[in-house]
N, C-alpha and C. Protein backbone atom coordinates (compact mmCIF):
# COMPACT_ATOMS: atom_id res chain seq x y z
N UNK A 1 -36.08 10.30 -8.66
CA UNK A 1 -34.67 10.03 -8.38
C UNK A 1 -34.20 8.89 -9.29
N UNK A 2 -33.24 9.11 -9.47
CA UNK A 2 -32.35 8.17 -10.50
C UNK A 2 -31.35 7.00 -9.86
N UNK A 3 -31.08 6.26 -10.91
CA UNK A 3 -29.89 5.23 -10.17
C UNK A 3 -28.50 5.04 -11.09
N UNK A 4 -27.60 5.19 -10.93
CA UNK A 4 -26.42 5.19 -11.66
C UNK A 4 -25.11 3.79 -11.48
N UNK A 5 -24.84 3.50 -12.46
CA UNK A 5 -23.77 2.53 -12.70
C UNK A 5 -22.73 2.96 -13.08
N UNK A 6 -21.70 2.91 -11.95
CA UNK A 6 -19.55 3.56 -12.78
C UNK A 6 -19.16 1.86 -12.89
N UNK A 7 -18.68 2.32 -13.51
CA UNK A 7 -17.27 1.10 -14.40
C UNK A 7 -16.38 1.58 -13.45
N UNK A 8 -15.44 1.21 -12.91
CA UNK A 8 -14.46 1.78 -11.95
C UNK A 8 -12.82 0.77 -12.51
N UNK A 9 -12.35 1.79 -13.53
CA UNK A 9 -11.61 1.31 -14.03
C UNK A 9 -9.66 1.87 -13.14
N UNK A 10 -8.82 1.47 -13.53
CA UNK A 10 -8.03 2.15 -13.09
C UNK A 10 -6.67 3.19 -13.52
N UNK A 11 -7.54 3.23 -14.87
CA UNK A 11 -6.61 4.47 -15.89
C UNK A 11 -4.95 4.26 -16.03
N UNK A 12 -5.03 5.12 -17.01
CA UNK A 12 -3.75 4.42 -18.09
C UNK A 12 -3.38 6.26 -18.49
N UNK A 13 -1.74 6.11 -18.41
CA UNK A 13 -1.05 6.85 -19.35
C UNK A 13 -1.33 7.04 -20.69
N UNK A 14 -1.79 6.00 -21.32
CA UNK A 14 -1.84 5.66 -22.40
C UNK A 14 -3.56 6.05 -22.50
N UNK A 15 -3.78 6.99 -23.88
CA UNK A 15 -4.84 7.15 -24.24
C UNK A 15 -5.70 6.02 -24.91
N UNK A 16 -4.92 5.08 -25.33
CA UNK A 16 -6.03 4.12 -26.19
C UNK A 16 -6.50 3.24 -25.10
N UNK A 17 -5.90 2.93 -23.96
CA UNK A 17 -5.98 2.33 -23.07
C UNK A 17 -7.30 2.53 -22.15
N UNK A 18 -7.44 3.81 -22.13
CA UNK A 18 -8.35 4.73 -21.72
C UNK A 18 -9.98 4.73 -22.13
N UNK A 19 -9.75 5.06 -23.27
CA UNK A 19 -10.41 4.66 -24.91
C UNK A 19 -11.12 3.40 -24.99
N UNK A 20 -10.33 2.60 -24.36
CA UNK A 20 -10.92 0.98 -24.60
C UNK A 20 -11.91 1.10 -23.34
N UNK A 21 -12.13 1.62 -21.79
CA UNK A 21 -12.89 1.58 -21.31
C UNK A 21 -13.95 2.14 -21.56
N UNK A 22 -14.02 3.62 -22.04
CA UNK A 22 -14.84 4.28 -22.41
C UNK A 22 -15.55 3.49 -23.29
N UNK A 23 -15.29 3.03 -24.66
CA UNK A 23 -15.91 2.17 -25.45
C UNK A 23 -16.95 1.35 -25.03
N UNK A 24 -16.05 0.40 -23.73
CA UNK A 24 -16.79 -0.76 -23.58
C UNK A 24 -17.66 -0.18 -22.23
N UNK A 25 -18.03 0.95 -21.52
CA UNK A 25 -18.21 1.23 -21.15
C UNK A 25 -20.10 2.12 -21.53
N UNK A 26 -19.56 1.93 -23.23
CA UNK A 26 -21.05 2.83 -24.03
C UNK A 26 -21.66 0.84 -24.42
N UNK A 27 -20.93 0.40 -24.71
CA UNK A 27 -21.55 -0.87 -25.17
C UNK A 27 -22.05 -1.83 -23.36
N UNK A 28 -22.48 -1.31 -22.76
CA UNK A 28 -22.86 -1.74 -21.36
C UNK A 28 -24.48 -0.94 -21.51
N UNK A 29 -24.19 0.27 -22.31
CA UNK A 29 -25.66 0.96 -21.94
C UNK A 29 -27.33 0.13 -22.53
N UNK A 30 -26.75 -0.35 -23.71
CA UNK A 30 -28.10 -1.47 -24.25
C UNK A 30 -28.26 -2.99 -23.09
N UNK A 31 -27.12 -3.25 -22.39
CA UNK A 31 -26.84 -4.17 -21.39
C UNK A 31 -27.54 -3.80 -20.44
N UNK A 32 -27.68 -2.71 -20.06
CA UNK A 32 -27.93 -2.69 -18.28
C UNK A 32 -29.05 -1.57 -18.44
N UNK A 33 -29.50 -0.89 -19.54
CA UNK A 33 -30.61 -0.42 -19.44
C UNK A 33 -31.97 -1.32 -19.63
N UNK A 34 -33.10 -1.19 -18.86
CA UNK A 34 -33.02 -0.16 -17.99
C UNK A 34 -33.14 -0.07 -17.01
N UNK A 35 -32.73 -1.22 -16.30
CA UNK A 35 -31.82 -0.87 -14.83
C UNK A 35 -31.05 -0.19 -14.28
N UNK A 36 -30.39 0.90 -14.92
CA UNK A 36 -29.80 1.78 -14.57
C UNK A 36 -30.38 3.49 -15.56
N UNK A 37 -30.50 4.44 -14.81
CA UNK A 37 -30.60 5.67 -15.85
C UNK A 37 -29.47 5.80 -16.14
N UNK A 38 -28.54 6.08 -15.64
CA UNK A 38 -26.74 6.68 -16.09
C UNK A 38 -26.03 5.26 -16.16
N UNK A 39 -25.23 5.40 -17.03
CA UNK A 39 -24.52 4.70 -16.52
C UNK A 39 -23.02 5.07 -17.88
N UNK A 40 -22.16 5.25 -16.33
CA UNK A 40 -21.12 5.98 -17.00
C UNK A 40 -19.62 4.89 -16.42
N UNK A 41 -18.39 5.73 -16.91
CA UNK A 41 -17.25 5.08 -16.28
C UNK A 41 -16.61 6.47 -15.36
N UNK A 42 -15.23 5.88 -14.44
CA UNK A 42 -14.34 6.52 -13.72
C UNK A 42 -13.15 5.71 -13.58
N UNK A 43 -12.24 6.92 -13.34
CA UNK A 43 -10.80 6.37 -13.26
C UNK A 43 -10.42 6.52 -11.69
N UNK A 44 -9.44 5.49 -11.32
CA UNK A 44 -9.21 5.87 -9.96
C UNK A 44 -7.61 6.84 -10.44
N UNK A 45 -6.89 6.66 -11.19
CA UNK A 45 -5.44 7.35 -11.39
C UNK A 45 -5.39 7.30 -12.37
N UNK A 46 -4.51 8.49 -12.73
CA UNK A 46 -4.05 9.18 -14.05
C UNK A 46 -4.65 9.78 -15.41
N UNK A 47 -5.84 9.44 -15.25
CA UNK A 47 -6.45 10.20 -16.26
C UNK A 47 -8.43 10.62 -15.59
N UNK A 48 -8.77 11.68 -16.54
CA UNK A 48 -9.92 12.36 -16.46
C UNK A 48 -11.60 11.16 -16.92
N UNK A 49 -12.32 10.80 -16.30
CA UNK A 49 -12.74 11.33 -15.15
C UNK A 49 -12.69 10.66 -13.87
N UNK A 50 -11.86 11.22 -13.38
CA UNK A 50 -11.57 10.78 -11.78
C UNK A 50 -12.68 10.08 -11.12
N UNK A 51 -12.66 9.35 -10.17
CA UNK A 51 -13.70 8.88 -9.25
C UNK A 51 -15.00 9.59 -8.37
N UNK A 52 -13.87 10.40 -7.92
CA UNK A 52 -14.26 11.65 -7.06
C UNK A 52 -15.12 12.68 -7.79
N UNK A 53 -14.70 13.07 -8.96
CA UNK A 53 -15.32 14.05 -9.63
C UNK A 53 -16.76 13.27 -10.75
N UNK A 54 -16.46 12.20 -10.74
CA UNK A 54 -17.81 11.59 -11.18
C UNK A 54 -18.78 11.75 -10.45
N UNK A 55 -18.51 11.44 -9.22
CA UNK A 55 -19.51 11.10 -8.13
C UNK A 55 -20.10 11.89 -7.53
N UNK A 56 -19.18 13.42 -7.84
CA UNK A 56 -19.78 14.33 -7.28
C UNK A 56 -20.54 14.63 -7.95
N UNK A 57 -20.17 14.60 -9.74
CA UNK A 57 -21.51 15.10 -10.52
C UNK A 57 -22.80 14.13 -10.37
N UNK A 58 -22.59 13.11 -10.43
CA UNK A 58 -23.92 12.04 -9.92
C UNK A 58 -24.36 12.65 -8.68
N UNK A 59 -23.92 13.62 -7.52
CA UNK A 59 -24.87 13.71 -6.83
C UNK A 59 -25.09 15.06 -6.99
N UNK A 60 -24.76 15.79 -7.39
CA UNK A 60 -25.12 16.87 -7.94
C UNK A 60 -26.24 16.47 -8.82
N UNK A 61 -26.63 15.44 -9.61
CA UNK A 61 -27.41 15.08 -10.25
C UNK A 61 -29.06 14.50 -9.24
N UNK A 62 -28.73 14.69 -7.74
CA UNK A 62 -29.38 14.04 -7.21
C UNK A 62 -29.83 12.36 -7.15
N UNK A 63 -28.59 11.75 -7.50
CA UNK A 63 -29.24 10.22 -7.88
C UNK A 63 -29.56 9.52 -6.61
N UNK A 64 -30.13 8.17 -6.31
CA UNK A 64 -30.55 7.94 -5.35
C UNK A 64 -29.83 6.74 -4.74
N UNK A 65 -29.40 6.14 -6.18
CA UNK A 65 -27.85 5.00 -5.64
C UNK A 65 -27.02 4.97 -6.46
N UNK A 66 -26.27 4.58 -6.49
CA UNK A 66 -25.02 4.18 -7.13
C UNK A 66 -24.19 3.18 -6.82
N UNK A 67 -24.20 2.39 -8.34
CA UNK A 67 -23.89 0.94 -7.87
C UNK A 67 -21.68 1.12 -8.77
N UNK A 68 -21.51 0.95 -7.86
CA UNK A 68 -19.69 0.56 -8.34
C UNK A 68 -19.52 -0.72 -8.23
N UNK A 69 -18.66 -1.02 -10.38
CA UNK A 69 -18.43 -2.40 -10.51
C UNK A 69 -16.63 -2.21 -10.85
N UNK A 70 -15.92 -2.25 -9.57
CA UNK A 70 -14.46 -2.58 -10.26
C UNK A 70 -13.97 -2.97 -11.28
N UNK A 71 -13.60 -2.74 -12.04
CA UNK A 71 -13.38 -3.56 -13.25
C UNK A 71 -11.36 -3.45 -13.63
N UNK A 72 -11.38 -4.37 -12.30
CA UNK A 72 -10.20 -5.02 -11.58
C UNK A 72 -10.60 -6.63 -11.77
N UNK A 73 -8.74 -7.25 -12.24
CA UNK A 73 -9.00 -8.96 -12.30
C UNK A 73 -8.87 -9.81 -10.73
N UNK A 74 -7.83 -8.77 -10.02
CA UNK A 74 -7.37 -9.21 -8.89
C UNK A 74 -7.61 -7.89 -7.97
N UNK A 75 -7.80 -8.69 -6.80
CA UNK A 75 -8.20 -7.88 -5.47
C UNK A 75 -6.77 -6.69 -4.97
N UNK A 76 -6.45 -5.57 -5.43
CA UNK A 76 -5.05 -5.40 -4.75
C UNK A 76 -5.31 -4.18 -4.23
N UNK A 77 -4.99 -3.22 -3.49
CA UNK A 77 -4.71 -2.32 -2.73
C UNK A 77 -6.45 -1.42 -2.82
N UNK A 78 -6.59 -0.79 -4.65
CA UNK A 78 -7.67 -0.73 -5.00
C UNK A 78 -9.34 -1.31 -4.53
N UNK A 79 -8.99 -2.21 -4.73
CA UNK A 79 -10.00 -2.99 -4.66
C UNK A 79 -9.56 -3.57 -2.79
N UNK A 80 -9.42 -3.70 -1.88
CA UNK A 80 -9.33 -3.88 -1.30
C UNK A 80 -9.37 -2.81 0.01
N UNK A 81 -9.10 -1.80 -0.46
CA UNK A 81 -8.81 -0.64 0.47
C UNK A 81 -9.65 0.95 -0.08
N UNK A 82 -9.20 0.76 -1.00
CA UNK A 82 -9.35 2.25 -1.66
C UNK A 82 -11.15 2.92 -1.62
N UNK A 83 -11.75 1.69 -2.50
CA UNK A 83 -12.78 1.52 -3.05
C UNK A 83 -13.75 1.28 -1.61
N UNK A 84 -13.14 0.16 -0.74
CA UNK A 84 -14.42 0.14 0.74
C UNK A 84 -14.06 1.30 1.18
N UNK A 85 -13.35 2.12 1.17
CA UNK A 85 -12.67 3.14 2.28
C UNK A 85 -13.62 4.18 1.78
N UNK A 86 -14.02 4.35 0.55
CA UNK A 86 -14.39 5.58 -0.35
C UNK A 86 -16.11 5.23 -0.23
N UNK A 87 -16.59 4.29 -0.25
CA UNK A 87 -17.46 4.33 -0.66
C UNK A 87 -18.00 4.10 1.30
N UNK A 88 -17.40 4.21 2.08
CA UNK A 88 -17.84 4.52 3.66
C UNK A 88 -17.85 5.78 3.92
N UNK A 89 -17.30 6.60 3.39
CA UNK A 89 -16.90 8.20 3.74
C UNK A 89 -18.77 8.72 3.21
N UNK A 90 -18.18 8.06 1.26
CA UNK A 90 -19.54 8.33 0.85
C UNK A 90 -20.79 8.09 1.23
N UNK A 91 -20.96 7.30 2.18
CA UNK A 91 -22.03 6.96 2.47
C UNK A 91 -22.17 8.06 4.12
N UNK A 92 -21.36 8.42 4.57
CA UNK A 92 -21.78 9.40 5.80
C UNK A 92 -22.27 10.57 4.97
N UNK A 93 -21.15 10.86 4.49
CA UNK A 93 -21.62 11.92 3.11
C UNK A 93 -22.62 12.49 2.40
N UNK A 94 -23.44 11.24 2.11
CA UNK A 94 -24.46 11.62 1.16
C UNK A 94 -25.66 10.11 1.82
N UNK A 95 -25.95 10.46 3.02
CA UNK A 95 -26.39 9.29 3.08
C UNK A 95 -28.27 9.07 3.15
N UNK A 96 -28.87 10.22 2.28
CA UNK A 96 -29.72 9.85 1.24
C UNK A 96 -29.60 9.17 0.08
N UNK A 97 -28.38 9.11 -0.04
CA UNK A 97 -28.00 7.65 -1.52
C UNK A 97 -27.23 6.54 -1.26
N UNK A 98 -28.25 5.76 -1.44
CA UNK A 98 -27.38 4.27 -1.59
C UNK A 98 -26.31 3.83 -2.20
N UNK A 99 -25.04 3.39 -1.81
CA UNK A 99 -23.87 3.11 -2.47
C UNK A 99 -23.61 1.29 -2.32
N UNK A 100 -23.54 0.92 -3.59
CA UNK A 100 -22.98 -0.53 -3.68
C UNK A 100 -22.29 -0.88 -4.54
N UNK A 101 -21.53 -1.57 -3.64
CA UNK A 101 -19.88 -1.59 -4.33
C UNK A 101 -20.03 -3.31 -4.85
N UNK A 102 -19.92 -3.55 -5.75
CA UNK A 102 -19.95 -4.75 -6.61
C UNK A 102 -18.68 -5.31 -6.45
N UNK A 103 -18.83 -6.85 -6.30
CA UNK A 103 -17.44 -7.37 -6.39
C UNK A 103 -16.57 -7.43 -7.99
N UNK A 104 -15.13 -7.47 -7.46
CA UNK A 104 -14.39 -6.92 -8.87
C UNK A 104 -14.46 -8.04 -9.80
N UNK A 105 -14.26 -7.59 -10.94
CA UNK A 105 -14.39 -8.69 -12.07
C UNK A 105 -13.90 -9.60 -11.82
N UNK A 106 -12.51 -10.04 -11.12
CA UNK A 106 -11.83 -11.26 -10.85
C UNK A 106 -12.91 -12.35 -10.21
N UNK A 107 -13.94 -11.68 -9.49
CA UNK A 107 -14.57 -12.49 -8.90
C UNK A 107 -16.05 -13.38 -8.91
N UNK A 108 -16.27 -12.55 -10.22
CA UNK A 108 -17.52 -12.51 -10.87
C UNK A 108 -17.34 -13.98 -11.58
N UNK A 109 -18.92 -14.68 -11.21
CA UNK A 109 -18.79 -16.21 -11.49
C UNK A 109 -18.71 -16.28 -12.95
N UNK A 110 -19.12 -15.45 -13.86
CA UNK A 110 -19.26 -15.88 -15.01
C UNK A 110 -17.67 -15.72 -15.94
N UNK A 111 -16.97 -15.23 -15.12
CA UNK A 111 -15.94 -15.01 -16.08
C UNK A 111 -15.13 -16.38 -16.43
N UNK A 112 -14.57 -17.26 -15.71
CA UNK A 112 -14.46 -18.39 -16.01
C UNK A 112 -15.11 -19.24 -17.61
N UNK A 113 -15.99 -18.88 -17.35
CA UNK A 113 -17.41 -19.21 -18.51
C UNK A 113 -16.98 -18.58 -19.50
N UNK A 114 -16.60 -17.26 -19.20
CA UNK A 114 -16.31 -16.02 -20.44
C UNK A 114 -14.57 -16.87 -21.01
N UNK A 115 -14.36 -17.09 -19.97
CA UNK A 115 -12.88 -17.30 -20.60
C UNK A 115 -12.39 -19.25 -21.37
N UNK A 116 -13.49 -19.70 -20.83
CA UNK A 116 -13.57 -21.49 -22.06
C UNK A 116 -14.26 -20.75 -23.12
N UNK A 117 -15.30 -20.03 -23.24
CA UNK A 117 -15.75 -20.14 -24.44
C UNK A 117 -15.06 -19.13 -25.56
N UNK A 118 -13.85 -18.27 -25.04
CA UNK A 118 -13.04 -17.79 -25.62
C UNK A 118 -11.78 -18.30 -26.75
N UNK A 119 -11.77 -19.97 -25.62
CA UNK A 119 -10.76 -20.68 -25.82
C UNK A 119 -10.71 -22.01 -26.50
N UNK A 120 -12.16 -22.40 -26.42
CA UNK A 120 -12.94 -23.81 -26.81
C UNK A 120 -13.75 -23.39 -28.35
């Protein structure tokens, strides 16, 4: 059994917008392997690949957890509702696989860090 990592982004009209997750999303795989076998992205709105339809192929894939990292600055509806709501269903659901929902980027200690040495 496998373990999988989504980027849980929240999609854009805009294709380059899109584009930019995907990107940074392949530059995560030398990062987090190999702690993770998969590790892919999802959109919650407006563009392909949906949340829902990721997740189903991850368990169609049989994986054994799946870890979701928001990649939200601020806590809002998403991240607050959407994401615990989804990932409780999922877990009656499929509850031979572990689901953990990572806190959203806003909250992650290092970003602070990320953002002086951006600036300094």
């Amino acid at each position: 059994m496998s373990n999988a990592f989504v980027l849980v982004a929240h999609g854009s009209r805009k294709d380059e917008s899109n584009q930019e997750i995907i990107d940074f999303t392949k530059c995560l795989h030398s990062a987090l392997n190999p702690r993770f076998d998969i590790i892919c992205h999802a959109f919650l709105e407006l563009c392909e690949p949906d949340l829902h339809s990721r997740l189903s192929q991850l368990m169609a894939q049989k994986v054994s957890s799946v870890t979701l990292f928001p990649f939200f600055l601020a806590a809002g509806k998403h991240v607050r509702n959407d994401l615990p709501e989804l990932v409780n269903a999922l877990e009656k659901q499929y509850p031979e696989c572990e689901f953990i929902l990572l806190e959203h980027l806003g909250k992650q200690s290092g970003l602070v860090k990320l953002i002086q040495e951006a600036v300094l």
